[in-house]
PDB file of N, CA and C in Angstrom:
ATOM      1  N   UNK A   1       0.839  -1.177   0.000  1.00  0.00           N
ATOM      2  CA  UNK A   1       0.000   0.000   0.000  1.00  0.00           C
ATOM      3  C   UNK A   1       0.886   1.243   0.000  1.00  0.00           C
ATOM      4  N   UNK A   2       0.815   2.226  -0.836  1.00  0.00           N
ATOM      5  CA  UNK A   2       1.544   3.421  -0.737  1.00  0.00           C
ATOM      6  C   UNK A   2       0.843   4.498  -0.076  1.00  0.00           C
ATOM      7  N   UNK A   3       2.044   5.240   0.454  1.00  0.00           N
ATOM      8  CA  UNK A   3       1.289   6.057   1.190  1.00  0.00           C
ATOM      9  C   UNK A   3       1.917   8.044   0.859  1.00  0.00           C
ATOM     10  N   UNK A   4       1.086   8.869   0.557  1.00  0.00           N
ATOM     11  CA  UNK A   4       1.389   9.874   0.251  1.00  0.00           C
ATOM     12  C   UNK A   4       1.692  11.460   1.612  1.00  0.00           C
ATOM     13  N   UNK A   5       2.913  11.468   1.274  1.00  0.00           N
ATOM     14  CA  UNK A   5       2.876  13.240   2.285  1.00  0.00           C
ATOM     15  C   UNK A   5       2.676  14.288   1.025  1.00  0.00           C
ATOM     16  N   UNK A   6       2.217  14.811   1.446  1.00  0.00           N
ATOM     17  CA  UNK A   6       2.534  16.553   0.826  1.00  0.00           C
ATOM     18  C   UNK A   6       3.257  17.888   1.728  1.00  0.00           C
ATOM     19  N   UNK A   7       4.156  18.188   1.373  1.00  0.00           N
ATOM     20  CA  UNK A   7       4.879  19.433   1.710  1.00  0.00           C
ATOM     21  C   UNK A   7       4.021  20.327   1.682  1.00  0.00           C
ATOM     22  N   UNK A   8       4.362  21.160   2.372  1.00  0.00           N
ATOM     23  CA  UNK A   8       3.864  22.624   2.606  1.00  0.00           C
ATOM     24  C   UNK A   8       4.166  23.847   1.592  1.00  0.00           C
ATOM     25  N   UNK A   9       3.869  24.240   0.803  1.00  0.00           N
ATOM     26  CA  UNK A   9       3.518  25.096  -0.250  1.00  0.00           C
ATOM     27  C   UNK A   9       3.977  26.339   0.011  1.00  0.00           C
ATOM     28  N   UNK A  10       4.078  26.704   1.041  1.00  0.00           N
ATOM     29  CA  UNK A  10       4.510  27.783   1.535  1.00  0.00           C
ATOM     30  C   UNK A  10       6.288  28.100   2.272  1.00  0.00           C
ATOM     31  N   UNK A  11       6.397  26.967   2.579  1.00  0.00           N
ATOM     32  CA  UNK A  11       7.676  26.481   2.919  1.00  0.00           C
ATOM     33  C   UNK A  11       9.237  27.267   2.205  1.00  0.00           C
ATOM     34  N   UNK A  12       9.810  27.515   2.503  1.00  0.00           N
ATOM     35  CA  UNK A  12      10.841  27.936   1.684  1.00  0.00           C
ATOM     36  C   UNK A  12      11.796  27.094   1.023  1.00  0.00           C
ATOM     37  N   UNK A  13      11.637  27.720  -0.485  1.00  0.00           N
ATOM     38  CA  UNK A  13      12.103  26.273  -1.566  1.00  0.00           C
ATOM     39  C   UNK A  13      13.894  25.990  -0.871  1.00  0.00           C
ATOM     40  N   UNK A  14      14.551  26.569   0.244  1.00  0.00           N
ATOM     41  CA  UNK A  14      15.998  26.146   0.623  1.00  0.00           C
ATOM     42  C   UNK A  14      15.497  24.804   1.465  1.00  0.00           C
ATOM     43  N   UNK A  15      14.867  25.073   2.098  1.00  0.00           N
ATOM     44  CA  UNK A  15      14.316  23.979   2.879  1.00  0.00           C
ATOM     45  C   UNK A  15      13.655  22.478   2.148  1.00  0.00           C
ATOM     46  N   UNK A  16      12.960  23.175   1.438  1.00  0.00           N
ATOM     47  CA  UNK A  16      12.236  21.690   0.518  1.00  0.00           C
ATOM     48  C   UNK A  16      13.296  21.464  -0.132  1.00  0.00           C
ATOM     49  N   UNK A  17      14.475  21.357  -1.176  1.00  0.00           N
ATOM     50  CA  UNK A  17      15.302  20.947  -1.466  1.00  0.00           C
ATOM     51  C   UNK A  17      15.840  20.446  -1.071  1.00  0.00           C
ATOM     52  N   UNK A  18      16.310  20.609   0.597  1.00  0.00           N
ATOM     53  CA  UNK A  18      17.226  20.123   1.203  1.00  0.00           C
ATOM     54  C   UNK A  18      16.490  19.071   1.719  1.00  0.00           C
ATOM     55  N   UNK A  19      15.454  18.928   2.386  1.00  0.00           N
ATOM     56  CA  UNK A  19      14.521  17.964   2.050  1.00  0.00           C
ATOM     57  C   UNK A  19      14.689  16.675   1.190  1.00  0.00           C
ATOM     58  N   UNK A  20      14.418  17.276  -0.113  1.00  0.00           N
ATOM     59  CA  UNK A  20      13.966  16.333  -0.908  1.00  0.00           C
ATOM     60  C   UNK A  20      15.139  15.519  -1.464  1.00  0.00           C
ATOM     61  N   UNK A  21      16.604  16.489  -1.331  1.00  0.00           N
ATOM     62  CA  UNK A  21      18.005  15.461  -1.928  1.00  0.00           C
ATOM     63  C   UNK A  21      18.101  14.833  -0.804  1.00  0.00           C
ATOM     64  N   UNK A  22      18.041  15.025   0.694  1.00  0.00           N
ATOM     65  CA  UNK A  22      18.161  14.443   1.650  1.00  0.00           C
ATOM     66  C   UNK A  22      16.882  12.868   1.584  1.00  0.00           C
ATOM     67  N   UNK A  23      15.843  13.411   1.301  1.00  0.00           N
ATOM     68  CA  UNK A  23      14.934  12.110   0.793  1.00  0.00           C
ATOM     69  C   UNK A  23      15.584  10.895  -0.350  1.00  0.00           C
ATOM     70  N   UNK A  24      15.849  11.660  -1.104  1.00  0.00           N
ATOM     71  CA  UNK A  24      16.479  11.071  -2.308  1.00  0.00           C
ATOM     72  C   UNK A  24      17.853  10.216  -1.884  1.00  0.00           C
ATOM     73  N   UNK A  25      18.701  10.722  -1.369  1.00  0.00           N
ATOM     74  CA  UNK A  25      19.590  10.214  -1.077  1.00  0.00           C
ATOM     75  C   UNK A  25      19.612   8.856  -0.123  1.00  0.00           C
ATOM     76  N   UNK A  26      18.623   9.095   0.706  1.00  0.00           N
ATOM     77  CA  UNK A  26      18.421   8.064   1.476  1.00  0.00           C
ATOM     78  C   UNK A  26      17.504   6.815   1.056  1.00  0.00           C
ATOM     79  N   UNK A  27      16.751   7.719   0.484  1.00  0.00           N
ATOM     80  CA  UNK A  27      15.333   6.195  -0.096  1.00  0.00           C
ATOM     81  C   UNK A  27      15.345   6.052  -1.123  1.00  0.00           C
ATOM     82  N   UNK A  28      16.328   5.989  -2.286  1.00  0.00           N
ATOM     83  CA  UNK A  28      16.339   6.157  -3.906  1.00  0.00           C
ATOM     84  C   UNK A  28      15.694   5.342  -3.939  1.00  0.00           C
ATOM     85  N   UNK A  29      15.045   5.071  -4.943  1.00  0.00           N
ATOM     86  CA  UNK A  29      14.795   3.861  -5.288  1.00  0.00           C
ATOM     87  C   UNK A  29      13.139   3.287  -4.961  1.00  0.00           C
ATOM     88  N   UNK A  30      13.006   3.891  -3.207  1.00  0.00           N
ATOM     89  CA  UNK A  30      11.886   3.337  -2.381  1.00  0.00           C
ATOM     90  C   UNK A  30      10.861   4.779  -2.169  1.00  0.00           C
ATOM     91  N   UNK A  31      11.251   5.772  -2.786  1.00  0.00           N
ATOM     92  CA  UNK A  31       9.807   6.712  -2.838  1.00  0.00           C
ATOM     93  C   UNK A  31       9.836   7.404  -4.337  1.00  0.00           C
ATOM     94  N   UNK A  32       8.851   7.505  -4.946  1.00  0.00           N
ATOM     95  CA  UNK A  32       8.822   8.491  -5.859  1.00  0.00           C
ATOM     96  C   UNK A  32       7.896  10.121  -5.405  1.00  0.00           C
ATOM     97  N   UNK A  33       9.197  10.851  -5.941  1.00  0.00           N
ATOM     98  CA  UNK A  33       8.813  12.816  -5.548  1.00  0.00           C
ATOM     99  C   UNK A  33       8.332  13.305  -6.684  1.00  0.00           C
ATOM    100  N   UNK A  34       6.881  13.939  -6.816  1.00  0.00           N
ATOM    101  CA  UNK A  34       6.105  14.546  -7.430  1.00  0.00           C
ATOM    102  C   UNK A  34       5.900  16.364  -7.214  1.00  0.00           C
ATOM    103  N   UNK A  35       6.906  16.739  -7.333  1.00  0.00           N
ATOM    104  CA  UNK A  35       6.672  18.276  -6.680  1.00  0.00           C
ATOM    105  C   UNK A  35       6.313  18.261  -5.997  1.00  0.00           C
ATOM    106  N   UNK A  36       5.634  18.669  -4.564  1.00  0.00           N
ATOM    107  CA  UNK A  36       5.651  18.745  -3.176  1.00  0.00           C
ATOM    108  C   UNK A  36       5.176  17.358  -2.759  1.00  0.00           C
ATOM    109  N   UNK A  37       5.267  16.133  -3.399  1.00  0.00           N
ATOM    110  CA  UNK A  37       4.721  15.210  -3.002  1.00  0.00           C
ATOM    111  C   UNK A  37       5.563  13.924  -2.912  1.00  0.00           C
ATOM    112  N   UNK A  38       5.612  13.258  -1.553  1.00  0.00           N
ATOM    113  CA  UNK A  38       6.323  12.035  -1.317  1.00  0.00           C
ATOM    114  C   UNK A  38       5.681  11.064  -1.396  1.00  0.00           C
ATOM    115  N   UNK A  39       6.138   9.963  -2.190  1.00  0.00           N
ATOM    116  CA  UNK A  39       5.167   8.803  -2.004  1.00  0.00           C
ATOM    117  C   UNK A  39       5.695   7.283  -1.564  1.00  0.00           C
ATOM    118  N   UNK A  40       5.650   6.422  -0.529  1.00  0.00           N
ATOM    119  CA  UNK A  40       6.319   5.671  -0.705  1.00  0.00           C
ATOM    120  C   UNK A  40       5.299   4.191   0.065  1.00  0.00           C
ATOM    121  N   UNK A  41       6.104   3.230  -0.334  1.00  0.00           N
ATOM    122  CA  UNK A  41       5.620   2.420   0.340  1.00  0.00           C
ATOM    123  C   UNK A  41       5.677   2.226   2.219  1.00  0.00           C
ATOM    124  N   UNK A  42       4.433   1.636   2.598  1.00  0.00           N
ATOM    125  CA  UNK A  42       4.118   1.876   3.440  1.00  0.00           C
ATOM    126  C   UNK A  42       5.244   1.087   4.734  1.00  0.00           C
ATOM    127  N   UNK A  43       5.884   0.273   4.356  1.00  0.00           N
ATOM    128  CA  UNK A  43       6.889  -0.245   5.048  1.00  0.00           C
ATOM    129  C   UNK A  43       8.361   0.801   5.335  1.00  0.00           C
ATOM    130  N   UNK A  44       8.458   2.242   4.688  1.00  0.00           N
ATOM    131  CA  UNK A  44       9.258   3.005   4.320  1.00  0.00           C
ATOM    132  C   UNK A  44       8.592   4.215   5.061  1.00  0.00           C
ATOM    133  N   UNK A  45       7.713   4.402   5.470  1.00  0.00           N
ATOM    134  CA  UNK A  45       6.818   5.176   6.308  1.00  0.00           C
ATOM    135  C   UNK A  45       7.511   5.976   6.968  1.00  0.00           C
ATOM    136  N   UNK A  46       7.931   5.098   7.799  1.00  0.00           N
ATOM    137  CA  UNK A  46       8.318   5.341   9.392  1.00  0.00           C
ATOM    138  C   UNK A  46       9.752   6.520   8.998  1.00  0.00           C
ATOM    139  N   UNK A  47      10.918   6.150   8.392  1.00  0.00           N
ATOM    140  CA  UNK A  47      11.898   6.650   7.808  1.00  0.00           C
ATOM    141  C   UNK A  47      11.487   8.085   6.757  1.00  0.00           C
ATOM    142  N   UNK A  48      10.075   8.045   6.034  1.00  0.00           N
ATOM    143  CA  UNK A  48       9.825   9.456   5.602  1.00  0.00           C
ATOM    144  C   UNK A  48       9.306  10.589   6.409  1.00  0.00           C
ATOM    145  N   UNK A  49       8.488   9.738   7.192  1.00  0.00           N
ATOM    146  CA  UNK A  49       8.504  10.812   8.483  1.00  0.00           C
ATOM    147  C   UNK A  49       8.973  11.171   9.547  1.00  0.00           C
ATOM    148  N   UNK A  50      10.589  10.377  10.052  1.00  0.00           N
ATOM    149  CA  UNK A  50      11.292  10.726  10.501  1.00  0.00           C
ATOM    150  C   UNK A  50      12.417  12.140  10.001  1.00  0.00           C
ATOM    151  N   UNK A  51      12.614  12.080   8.287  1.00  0.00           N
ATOM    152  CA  UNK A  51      13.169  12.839   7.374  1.00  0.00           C
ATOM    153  C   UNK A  51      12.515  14.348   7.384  1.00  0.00           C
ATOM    154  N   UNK A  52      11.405  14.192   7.462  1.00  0.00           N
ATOM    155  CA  UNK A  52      10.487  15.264   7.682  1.00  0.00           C
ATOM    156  C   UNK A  52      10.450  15.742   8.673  1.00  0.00           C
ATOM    157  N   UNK A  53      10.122  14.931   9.531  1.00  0.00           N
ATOM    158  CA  UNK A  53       9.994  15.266  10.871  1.00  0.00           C
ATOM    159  C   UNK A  53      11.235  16.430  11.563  1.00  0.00           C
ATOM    160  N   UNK A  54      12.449  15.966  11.291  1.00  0.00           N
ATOM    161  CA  UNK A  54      13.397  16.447  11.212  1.00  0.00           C
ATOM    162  C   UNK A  54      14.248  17.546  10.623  1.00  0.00           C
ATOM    163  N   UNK A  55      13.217  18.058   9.444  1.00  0.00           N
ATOM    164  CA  UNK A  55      13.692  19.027   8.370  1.00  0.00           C
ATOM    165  C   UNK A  55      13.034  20.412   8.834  1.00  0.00           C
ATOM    166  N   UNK A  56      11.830  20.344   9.997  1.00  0.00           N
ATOM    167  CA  UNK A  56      11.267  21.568  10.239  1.00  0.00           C
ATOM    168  C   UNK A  56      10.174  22.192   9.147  1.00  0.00           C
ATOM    169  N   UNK A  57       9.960  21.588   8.126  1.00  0.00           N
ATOM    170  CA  UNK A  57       9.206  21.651   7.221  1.00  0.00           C
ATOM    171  C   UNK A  57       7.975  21.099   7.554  1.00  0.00           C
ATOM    172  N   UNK A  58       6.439  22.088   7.634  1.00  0.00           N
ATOM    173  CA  UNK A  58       5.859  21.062   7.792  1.00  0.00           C
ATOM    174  C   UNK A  58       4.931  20.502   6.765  1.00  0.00           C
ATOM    175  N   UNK A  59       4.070  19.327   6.775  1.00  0.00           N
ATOM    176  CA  UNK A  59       4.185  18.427   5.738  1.00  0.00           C
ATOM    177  C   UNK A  59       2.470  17.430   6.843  1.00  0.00           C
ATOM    178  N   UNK A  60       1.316  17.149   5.660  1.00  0.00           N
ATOM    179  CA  UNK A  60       0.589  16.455   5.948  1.00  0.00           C
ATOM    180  C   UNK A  60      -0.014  15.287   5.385  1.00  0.00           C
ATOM    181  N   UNK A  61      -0.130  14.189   5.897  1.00  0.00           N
ATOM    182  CA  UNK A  61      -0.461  12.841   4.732  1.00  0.00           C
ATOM    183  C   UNK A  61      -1.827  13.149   4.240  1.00  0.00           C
ATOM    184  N   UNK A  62      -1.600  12.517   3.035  1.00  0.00           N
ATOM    185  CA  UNK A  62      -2.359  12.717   2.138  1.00  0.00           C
ATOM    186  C   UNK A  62      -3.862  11.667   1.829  1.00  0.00           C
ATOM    187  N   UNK A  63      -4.715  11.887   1.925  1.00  0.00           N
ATOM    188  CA  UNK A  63      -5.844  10.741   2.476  1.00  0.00           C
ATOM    189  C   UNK A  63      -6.105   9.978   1.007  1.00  0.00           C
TER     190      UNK A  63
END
């Protein structure tokens, strides 16, 4: 089951970048990024919202 975040829109693009190579770097492979949008499998969860969690960016799943 995949599961979707969305970034915050408002956010400052230094931050979402750093973000998102920091995403990238870590989960290649195991999420695909859609412009403000993370998607990954649900076993990979825990690790995207730790990434987030951590970036100060905030960010809400997507129903």
């Amino acid at each position: 089951m995949k599961v979707k975040y969305i970034i915050d829109k408002r956010a400052p693009d230094s931050k979402k970048k750093d973000l998102l190579v920091k995403v990238m770097k870590e989960l290649s492979g195991k999420v695909s990024i859609n412009g403000d949008q993370i998607e990954c499998e649900q076993s990979y969860e825990g690790k995207v919202v730790n990434l987030l969690t951590h970036s100060g960016v905030k960010y809400e799943k997507a129903a």
